[in-house]
Protein backbone atom coordinates (compact mmCIF):
# COMPACT_ATOMS: atom_id res chain seq x y z
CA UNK A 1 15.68 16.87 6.66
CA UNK A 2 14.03 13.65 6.41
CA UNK A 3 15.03 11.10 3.42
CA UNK A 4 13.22 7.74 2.41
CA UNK A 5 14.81 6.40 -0.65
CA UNK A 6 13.60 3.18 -2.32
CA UNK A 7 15.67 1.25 -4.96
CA UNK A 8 15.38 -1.92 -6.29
CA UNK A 9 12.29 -1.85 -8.48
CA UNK A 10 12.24 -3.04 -11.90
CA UNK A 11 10.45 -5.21 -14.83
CA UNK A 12 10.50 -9.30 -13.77
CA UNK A 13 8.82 -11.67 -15.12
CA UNK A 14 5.79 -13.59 -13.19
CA UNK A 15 7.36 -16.24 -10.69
CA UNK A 16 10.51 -14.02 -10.43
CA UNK A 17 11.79 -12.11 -7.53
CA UNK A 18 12.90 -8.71 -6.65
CA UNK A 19 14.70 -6.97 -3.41
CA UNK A 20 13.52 -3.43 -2.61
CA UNK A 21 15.51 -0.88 -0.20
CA UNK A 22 14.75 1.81 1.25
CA UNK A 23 17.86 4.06 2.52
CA UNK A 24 16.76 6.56 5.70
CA UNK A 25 18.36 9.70 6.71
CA UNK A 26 17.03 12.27 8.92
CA UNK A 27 15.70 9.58 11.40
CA UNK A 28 16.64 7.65 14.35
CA UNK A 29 15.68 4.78 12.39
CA UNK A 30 15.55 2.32 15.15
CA UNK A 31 12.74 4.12 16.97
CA UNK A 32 10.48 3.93 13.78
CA UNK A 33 8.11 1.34 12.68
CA UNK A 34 8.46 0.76 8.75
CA UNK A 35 6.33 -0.53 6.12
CA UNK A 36 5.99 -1.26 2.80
CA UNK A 37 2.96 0.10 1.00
CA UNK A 38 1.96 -0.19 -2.84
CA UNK A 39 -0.16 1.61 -5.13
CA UNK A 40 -1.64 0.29 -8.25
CA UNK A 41 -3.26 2.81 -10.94
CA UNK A 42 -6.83 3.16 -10.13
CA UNK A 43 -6.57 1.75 -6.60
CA UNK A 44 -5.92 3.39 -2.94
CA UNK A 45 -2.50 3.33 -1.57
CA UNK A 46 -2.52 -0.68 0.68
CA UNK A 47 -0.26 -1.74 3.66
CA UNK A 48 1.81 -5.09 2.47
CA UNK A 49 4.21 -5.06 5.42
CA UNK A 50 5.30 -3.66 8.23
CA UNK A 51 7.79 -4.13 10.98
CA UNK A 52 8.11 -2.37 14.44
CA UNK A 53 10.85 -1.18 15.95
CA UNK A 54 11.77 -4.44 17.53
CA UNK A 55 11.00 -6.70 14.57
CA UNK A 56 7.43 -7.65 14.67
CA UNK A 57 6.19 -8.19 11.49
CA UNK A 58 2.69 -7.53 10.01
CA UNK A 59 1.52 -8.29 6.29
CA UNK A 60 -1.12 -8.20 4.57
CA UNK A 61 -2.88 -11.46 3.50
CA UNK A 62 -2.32 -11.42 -0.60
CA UNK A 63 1.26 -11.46 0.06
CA UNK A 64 1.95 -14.09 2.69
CA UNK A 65 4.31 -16.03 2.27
CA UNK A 66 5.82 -14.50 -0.65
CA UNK A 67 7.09 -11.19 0.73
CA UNK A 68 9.40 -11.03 3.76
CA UNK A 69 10.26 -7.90 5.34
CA UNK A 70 13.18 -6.78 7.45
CA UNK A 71 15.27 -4.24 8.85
CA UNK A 72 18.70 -3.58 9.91
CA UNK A 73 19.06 -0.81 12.57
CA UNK A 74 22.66 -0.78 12.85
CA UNK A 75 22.54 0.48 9.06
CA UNK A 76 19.02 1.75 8.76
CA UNK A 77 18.12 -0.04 5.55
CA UNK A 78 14.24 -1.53 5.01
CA UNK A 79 14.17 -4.07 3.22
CA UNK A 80 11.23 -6.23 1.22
CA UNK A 81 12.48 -9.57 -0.59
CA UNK A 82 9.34 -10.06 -2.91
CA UNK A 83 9.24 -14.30 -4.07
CA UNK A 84 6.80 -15.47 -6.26
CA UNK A 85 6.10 -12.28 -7.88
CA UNK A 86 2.30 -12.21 -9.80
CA UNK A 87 1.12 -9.43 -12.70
CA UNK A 88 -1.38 -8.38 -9.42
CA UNK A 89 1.58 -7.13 -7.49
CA UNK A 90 2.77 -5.02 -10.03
CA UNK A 91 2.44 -1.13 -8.37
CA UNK A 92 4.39 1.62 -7.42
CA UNK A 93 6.02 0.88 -4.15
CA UNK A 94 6.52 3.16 -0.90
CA UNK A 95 8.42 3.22 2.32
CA UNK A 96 7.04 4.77 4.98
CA UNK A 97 8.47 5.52 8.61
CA UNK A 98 5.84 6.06 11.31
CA UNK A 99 6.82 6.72 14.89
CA UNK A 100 3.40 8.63 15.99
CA UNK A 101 0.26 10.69 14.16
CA UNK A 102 2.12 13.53 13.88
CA UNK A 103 5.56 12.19 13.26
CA UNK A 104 5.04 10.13 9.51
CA UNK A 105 7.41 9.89 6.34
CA UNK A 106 6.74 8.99 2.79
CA UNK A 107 9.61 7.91 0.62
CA UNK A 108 8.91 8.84 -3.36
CA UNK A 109 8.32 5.29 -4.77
CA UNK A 110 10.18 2.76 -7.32
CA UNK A 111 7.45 0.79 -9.94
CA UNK A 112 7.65 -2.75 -9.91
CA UNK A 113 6.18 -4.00 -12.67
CA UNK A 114 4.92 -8.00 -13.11
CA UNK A 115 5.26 -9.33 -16.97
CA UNK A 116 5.67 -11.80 -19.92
């Protein structure tokens, strides 16, 4: 059975930073490309990062810069170190493991939340 588990989410305060993990099981995790997507209320599910299998790295515009992602396939956490942190990245946050069309995993989300 396949896991994605994110952690790492939280309140913090505009300017601040937060680390999010995400913990796979069920996966050769080293053959996957991973990404970071977000989900604010009233707005569609958006790509913020992604990195392939043999660390190329894709993000979206709003949050270069700021966001780095990375991945450790010896252990098979995903990681996103969010810097800089504004009240517009507040959403709920999802890992995702994609290795073809058919072959795609959702992990259930942690909220990060932006504010004074």
């Amino acid at each position: 059975q396949v896991q994605l588990v994110e952690s790492g989410g939280g309140l913090v305060q505009p300017g601040g930073s937060l680390i999010l993990s995400c913990a796979a099981s069920g996966i050769i995790f080293s053959t996957y490309t991973m990404a970071w997507y977000r989900q604010a209320p009233g707005k569609q599910r958006e790509l913020v990062a992604l990195i392939t299998s043999d660390g190329r790295t894709n993000y979206a515009d709003s949050v270069k810069g700021r966001f780095t992602i990375s991945r450790d396939n010896a252990k098979s956490p995903l990681y996103l170190q969010m810097n800089s942190l504004k009240a517009e990245d507040t959403a709920v946050y999802y890992c995702n493991a994609k290795a073809s069309f058919q072959d795609e995993y959702w992990g259930q989300g942690t909220q990060v939340t932006v504010s004074s």
